[in-house]
N, C-alpha and C. Protein backbone atom coordinates (compact mmCIF):
# COMPACT_ATOMS: atom_id res chain seq x y z
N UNK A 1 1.87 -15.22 -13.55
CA UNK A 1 0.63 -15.42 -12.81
C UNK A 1 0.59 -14.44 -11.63
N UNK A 2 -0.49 -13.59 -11.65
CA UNK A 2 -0.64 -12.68 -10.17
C UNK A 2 -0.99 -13.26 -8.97
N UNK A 3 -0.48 -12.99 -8.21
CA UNK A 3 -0.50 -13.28 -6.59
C UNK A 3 -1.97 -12.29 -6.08
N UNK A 4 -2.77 -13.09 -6.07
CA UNK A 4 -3.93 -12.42 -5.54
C UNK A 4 -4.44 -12.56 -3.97
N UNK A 5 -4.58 -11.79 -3.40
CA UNK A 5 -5.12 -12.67 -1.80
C UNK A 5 -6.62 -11.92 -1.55
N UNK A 6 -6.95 -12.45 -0.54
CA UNK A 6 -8.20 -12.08 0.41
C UNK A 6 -7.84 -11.82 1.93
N UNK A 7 -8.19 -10.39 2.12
CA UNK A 7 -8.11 -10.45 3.45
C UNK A 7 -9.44 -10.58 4.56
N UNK A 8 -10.20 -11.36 4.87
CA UNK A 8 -11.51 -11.26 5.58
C UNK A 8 -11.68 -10.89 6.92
N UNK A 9 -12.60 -10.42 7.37
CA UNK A 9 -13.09 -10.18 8.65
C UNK A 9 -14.52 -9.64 8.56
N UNK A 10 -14.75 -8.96 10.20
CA UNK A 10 -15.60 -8.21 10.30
C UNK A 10 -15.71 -6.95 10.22
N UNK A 11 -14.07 -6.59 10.91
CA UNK A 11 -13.99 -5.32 10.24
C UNK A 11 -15.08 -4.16 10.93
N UNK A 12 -15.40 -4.56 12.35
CA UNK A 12 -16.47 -3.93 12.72
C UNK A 12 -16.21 -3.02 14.18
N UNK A 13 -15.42 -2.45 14.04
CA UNK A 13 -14.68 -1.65 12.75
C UNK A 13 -13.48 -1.66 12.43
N UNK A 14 -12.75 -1.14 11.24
CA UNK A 14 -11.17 -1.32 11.37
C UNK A 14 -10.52 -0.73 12.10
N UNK A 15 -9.48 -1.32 12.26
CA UNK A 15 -8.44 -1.07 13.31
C UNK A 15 -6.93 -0.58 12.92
N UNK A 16 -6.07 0.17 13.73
CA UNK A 16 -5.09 0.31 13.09
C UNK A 16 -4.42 -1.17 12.68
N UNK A 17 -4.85 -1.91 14.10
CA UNK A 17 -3.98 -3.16 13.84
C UNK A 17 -3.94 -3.80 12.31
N UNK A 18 -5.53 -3.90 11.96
CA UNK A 18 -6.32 -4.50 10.48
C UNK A 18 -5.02 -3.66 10.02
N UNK A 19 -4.77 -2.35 9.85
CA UNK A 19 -4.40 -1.64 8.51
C UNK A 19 -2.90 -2.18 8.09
N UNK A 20 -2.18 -2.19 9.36
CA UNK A 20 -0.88 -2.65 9.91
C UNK A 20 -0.92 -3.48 8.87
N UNK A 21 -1.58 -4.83 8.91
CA UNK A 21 -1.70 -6.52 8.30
C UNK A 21 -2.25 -5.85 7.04
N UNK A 22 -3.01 -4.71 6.27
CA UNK A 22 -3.34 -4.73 5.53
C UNK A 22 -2.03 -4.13 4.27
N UNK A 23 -1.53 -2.98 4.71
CA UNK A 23 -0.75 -2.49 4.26
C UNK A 23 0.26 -2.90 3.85
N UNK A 24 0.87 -3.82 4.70
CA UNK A 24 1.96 -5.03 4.82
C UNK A 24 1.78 -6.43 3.72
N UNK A 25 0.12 -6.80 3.67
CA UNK A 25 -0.04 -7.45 2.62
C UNK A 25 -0.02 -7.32 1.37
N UNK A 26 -0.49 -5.59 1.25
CA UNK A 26 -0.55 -4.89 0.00
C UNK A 26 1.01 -5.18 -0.76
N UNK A 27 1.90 -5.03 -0.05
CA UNK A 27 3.45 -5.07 -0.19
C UNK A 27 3.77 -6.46 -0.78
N UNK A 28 2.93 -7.72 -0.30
CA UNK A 28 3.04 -8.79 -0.72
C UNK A 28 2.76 -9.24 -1.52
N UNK A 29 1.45 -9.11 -2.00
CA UNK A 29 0.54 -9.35 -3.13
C UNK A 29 0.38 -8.60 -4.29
N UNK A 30 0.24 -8.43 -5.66
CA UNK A 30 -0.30 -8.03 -6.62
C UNK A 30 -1.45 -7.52 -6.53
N UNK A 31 -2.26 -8.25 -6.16
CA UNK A 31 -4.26 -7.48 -5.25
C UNK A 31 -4.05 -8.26 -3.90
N UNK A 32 -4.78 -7.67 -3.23
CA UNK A 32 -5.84 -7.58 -1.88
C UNK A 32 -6.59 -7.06 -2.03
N UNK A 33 -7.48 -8.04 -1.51
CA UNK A 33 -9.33 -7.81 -1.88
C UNK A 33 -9.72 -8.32 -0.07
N UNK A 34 -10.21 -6.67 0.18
CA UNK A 34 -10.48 -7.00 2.03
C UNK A 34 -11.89 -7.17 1.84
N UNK A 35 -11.99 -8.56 2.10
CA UNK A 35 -13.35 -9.45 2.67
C UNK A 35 -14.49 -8.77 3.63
N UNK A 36 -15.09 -7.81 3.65
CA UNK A 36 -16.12 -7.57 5.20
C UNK A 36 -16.92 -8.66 5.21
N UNK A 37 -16.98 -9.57 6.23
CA UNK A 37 -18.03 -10.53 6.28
C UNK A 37 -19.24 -9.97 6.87
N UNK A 38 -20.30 -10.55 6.12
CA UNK A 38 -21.53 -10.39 7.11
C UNK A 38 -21.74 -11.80 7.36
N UNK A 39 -22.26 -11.73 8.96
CA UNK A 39 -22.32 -12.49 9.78
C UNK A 39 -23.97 -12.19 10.00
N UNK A 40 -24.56 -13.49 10.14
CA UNK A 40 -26.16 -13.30 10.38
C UNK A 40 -26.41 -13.50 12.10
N UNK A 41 -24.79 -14.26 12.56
CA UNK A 41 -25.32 -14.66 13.80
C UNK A 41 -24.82 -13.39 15.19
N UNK A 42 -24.31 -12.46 14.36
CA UNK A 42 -23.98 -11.57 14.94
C UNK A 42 -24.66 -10.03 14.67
N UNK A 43 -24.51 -9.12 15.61
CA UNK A 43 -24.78 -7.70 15.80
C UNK A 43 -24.11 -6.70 15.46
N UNK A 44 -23.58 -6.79 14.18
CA UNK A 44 -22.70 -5.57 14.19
C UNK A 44 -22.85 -4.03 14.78
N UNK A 45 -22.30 -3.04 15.19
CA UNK A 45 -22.44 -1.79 15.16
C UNK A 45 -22.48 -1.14 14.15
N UNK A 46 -21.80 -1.17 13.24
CA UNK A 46 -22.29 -0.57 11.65
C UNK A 46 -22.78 -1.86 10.57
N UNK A 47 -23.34 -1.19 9.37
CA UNK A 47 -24.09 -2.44 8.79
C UNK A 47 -22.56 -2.77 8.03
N UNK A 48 -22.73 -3.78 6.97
CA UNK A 48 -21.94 -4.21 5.73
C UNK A 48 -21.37 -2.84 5.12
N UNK A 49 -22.44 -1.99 4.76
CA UNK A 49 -22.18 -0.97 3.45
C UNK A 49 -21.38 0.04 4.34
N UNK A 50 -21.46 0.33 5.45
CA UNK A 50 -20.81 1.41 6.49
C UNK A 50 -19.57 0.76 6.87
N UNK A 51 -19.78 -0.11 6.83
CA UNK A 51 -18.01 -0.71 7.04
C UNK A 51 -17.05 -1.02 5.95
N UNK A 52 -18.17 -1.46 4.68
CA UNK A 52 -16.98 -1.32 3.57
C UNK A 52 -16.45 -0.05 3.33
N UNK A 53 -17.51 0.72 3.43
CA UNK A 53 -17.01 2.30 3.23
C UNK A 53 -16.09 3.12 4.17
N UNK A 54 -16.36 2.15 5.43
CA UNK A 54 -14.84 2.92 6.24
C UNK A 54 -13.51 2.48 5.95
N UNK A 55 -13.72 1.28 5.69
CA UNK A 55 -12.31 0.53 5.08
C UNK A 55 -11.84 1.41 3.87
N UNK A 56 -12.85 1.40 2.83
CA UNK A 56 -12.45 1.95 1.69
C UNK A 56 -11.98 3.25 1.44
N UNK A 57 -12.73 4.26 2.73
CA UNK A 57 -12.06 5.49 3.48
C UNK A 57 -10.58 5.82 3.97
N UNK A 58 -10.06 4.42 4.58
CA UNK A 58 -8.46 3.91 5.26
C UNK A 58 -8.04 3.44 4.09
N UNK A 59 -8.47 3.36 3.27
CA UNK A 59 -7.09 2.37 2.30
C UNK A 59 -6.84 2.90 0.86
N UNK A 60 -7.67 4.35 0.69
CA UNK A 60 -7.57 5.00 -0.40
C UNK A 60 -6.47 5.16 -0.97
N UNK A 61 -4.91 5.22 -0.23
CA UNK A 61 -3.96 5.39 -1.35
C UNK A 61 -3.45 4.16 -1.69
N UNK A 62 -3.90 3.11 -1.03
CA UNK A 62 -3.60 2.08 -1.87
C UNK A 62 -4.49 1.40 -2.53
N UNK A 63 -5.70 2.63 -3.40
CA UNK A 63 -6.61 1.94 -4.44
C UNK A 63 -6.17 0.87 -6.22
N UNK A 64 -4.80 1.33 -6.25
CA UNK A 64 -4.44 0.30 -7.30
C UNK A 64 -3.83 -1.08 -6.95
N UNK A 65 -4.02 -1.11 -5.85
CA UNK A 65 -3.95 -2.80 -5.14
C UNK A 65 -5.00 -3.39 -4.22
N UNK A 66 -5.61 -2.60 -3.49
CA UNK A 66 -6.33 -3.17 -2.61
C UNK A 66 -8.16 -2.91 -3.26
N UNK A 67 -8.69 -3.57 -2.95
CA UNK A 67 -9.94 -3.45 -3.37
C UNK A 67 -10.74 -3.97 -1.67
N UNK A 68 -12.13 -3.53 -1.70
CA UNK A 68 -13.05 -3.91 -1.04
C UNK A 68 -14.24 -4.06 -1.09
N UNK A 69 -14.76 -5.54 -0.04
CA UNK A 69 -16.21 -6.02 -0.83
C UNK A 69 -16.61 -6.77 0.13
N UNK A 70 -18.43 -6.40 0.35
CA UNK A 70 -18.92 -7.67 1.39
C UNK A 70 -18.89 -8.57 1.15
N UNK A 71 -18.74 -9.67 1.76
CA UNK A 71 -19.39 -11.12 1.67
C UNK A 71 -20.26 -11.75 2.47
N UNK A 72 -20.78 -13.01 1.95
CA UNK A 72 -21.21 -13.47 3.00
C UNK A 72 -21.05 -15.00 2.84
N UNK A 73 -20.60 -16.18 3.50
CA UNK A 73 -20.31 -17.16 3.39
C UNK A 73 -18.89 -17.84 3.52
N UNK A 74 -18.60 -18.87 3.36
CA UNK A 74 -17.23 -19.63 3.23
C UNK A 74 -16.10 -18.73 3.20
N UNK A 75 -15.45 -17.92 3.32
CA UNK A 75 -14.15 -17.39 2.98
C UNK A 75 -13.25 -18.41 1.91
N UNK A 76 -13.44 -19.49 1.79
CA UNK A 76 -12.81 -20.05 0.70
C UNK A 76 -13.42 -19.61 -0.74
N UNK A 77 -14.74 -19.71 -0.46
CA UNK A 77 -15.88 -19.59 -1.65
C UNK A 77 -15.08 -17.77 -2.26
N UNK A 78 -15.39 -17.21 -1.10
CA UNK A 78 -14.80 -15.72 -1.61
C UNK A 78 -13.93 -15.59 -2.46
N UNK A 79 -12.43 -16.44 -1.52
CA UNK A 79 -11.40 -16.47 -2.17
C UNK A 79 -11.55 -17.02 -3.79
N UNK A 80 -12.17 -18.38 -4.02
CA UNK A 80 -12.30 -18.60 -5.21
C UNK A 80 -13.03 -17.49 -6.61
N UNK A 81 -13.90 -16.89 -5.86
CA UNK A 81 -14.71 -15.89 -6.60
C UNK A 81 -13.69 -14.55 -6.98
N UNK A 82 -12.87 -14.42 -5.98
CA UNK A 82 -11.54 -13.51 -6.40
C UNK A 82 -10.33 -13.94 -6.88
N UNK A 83 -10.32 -14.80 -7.30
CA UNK A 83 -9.02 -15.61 -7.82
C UNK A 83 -7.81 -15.77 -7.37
N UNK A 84 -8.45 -15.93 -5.80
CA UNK A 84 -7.24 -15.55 -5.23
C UNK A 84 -6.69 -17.09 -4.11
N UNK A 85 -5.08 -17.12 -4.53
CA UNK A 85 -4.59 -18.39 -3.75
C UNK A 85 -4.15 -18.44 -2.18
N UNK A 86 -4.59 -16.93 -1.60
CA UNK A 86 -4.05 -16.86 -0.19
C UNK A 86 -5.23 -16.07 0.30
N UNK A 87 -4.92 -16.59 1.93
CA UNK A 87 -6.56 -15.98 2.54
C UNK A 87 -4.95 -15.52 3.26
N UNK A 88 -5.25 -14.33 3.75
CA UNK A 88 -4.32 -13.63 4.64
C UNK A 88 -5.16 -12.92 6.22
N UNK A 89 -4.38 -13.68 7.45
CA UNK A 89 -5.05 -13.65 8.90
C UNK A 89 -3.87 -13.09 9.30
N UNK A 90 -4.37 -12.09 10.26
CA UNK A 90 -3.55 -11.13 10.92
C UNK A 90 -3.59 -11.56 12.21
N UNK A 91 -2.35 -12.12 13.16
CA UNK A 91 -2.01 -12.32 14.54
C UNK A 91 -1.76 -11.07 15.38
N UNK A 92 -2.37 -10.97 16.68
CA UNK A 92 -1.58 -10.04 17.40
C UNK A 92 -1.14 -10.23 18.59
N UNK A 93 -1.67 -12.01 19.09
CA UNK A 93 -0.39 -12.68 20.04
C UNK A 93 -0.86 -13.88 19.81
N UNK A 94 -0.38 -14.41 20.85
CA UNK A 94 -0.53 -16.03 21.05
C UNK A 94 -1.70 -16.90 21.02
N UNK A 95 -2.27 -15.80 21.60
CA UNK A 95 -4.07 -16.30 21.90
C UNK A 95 -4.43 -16.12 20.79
N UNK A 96 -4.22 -15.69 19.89
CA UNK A 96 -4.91 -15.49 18.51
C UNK A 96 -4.53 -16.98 17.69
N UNK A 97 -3.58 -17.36 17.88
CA UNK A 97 -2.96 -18.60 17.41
C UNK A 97 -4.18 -19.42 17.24
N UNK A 98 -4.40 -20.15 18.09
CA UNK A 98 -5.07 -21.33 18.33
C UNK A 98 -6.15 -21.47 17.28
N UNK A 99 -7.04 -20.55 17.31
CA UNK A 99 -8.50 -20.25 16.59
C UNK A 99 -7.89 -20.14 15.27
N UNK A 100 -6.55 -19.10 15.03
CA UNK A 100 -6.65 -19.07 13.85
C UNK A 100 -6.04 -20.23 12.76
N UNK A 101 -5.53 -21.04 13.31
CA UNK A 101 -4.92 -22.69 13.23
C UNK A 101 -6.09 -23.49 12.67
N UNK A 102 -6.91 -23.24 13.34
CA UNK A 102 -8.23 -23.80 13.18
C UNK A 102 -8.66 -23.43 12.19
N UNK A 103 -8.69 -21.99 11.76
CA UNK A 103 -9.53 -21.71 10.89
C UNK A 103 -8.86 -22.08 9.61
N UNK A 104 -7.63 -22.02 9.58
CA UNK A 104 -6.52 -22.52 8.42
C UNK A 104 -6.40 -23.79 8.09
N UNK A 105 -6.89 -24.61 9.05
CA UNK A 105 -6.85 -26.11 8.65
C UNK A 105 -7.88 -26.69 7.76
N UNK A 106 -9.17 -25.89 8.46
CA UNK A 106 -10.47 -25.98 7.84
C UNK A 106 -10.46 -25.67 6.56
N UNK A 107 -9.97 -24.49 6.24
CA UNK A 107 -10.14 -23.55 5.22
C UNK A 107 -9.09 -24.53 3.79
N UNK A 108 -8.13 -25.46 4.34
CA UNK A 108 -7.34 -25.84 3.96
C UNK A 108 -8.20 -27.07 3.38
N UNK A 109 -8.62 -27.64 4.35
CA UNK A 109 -9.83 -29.00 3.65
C UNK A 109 -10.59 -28.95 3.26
N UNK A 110 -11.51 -27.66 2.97
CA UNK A 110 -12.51 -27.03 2.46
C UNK A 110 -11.61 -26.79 0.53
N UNK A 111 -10.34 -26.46 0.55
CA UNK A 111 -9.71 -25.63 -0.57
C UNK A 111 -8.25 -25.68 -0.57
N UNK A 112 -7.72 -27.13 -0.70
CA UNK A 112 -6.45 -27.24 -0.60
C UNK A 112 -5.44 -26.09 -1.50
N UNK A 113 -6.50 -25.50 -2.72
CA UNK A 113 -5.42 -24.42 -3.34
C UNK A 113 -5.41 -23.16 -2.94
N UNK A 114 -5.94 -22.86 -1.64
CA UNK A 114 -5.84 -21.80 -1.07
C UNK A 114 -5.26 -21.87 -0.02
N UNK A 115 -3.99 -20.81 0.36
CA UNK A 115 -2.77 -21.25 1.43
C UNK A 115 -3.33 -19.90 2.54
N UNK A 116 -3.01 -20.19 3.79
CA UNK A 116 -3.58 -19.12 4.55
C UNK A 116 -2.00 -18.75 4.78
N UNK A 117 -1.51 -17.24 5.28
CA UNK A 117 -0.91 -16.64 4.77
C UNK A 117 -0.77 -15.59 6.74
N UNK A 118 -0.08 -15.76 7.68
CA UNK A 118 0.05 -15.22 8.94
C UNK A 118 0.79 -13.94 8.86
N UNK A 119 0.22 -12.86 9.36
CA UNK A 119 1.42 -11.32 9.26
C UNK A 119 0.90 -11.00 10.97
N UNK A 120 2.01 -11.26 11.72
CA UNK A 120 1.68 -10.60 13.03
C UNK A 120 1.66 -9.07 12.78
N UNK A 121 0.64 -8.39 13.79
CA UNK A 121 1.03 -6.82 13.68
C UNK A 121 1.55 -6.72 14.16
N UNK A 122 2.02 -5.33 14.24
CA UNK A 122 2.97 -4.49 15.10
C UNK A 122 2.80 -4.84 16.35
N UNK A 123 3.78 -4.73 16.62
CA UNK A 123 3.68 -4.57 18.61
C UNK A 123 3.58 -3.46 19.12
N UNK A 124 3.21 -2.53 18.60
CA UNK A 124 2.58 -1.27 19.30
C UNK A 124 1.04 -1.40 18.46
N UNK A 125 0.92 -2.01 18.27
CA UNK A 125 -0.64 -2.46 17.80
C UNK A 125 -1.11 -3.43 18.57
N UNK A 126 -0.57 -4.32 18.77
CA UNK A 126 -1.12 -5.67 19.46
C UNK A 126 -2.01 -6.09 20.50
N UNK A 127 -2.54 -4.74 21.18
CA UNK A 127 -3.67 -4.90 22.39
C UNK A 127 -4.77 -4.32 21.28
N UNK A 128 -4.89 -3.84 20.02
CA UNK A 128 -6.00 -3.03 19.61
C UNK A 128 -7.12 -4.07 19.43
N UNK A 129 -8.10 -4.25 19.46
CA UNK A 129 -9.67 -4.89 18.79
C UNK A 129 -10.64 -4.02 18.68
N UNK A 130 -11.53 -4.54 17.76
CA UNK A 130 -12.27 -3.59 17.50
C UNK A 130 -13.18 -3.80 18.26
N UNK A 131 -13.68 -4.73 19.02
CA UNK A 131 -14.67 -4.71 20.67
C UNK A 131 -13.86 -3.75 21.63
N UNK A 132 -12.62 -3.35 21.53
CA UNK A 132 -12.13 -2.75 22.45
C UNK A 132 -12.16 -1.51 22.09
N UNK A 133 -11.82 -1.19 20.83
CA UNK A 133 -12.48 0.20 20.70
C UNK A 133 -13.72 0.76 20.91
N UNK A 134 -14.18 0.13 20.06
CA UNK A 134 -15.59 0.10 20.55
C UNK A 134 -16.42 0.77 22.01
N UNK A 135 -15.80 -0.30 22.81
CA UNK A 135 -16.05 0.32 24.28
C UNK A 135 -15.17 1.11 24.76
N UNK A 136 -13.99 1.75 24.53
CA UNK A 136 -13.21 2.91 24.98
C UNK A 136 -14.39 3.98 24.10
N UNK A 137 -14.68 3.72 22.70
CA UNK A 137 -15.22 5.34 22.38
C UNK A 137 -16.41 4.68 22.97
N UNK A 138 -17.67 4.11 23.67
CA UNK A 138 -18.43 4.32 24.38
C UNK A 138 -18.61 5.15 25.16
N UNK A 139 -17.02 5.18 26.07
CA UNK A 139 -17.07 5.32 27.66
C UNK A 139 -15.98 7.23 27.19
N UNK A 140 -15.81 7.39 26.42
CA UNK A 140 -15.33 8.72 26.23
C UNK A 140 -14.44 8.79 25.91
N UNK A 141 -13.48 7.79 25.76
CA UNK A 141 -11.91 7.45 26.08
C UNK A 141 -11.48 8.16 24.67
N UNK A 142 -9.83 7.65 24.56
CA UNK A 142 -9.13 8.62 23.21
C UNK A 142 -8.66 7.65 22.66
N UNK A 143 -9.13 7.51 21.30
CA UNK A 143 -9.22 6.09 20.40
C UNK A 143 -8.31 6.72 19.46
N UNK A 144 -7.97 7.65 19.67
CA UNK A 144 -6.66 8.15 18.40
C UNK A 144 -5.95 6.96 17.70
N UNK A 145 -4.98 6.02 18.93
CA UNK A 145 -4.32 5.82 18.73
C UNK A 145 -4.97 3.90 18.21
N UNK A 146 -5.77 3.88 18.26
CA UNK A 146 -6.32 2.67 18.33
C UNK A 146 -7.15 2.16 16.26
N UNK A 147 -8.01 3.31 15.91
CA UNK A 147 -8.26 3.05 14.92
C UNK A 147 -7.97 4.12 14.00
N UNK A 148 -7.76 4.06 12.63
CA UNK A 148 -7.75 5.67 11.91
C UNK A 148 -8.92 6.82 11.87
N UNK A 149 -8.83 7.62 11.46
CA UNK A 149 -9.45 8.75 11.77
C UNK A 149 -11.00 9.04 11.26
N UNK A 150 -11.01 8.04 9.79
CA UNK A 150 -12.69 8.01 9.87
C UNK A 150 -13.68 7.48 10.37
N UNK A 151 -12.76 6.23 10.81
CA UNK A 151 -13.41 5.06 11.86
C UNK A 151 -13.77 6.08 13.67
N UNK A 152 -12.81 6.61 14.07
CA UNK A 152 -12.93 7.52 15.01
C UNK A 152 -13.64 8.45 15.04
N UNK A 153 -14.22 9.24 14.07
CA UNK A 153 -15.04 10.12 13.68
C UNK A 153 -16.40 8.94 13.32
N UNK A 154 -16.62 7.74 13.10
CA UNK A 154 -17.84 6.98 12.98
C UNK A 154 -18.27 6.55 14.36
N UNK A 155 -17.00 6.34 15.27
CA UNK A 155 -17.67 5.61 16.20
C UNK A 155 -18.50 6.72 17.66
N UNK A 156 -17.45 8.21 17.14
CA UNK A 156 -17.94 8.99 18.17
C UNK A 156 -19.55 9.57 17.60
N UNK A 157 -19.39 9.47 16.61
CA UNK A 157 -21.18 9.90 15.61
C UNK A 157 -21.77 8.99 16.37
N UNK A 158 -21.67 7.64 16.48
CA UNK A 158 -22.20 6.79 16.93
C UNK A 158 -22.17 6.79 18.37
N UNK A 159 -21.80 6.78 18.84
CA UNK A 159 -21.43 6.72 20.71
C UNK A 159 -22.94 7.84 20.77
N UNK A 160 -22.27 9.45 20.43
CA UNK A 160 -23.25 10.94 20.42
C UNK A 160 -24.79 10.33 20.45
N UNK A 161 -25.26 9.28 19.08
CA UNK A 161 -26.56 8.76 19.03
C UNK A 161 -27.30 8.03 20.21
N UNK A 162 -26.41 7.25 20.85
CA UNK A 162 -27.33 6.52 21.99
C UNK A 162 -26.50 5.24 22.35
C-alpha cells in the first residue's frame, strides 16, 4: 500500500521554510500532493494558478513524487480525493504549536483515517513567512535567503508594479 500525503497551505508565497518541510516529506512519502488553498476570506498577492505555478517552479526535480494542485475546501476532503492518509504541517516554533494542534484535532474528527504528520523546519529557516517576505521585498530588502529564486523574481515583478 503507498504512503500518500497532502501537504496544504497558502503558499502565498512559498518559502524556503515550505520547501525545507516539503523536501523532507518527499523523503517520507511515496507522493506528496502540495495543497494551494484558496481561501475566499482572504487577499492573496498572487492568484491560485500563480502560486501553483511557483511551487511547481521550486519542486521540479522532485516531479516523480511531488505533485501540485489548488483546492478549495476541507483539507480532509482534499486528502480523501488524493488518497492520501497523512495531511503533513510544517512547525517553525512553538507558537506555531497551538493552532496547529487545533487544526489536527479537528481534522482528526472530521477524518479519523487521516493522521496529521509534524516536520519542524530547519532552524536556519525558522523566522521565514511568507507575510514576512512579502514585506521585506516591499520595502527593498534581500529575500535571497528567505524564499527560492522564482518566488523572488515574482515578488520583485510584483513589488516594481505598485
Amino acid at each position: 500500500m503507498s504512503r500518500v500525503a497532502v501537504f496544504p497551505g497558502s503558499f502565498d508565497p512559498i518559502t524556503n521554510a515550505h520547501l525545507d518541510v516539503v523536501r523532507r516529506a518527499a523523503g517520507l512519502f511515496d507522493r506528496l500532493v502540495i495543497g494551494v488553498l484558496t481561501n475566499p476570506a482572504k487577499l492573496p498577492l498572487f492568484t491560485a494558478d500563480e502560486r501553483v505555478a511557483l511551487v511547481q517552479a521550486c519542486v521540479t526535480d522532485l516531479g516523480g513524487v511531488v505533485a501540485v494542485e489548488a483546492f478549495e475546501g476541507l483539507t480532509v476532503e482534499f486528502a480523501h480525493r488524493q488518497g492520501a492518509g497523512f495531511v503533513v504541517r510544517g512547525l517553525r516554533a512553538v507558537s506555531d504549536f497551538e493552532f496547529e494542534l487545533q487544526l489536527a484535532h479537528t481534522n482528526r474528527r472530521l477524518a479519523p483515517e487521516v493522521d496529521t504528520v509534524f516536520l519542524m523546519t530547519a532552524l536556519e529557516h525558522g523566522y521565514i513567512s511568507s507575510s514576512l517576505s512579502k514585506e521585506v521585498a516591499r520595502f527593498g530588502g534581500d529575500i535571497s535567503a528567505m524564499v527560492p529564486r522564482p518566488v523572488e523574481a515574482a515578488l520583485r515583478a510584483r513589488s516594481d508594479r505598485g
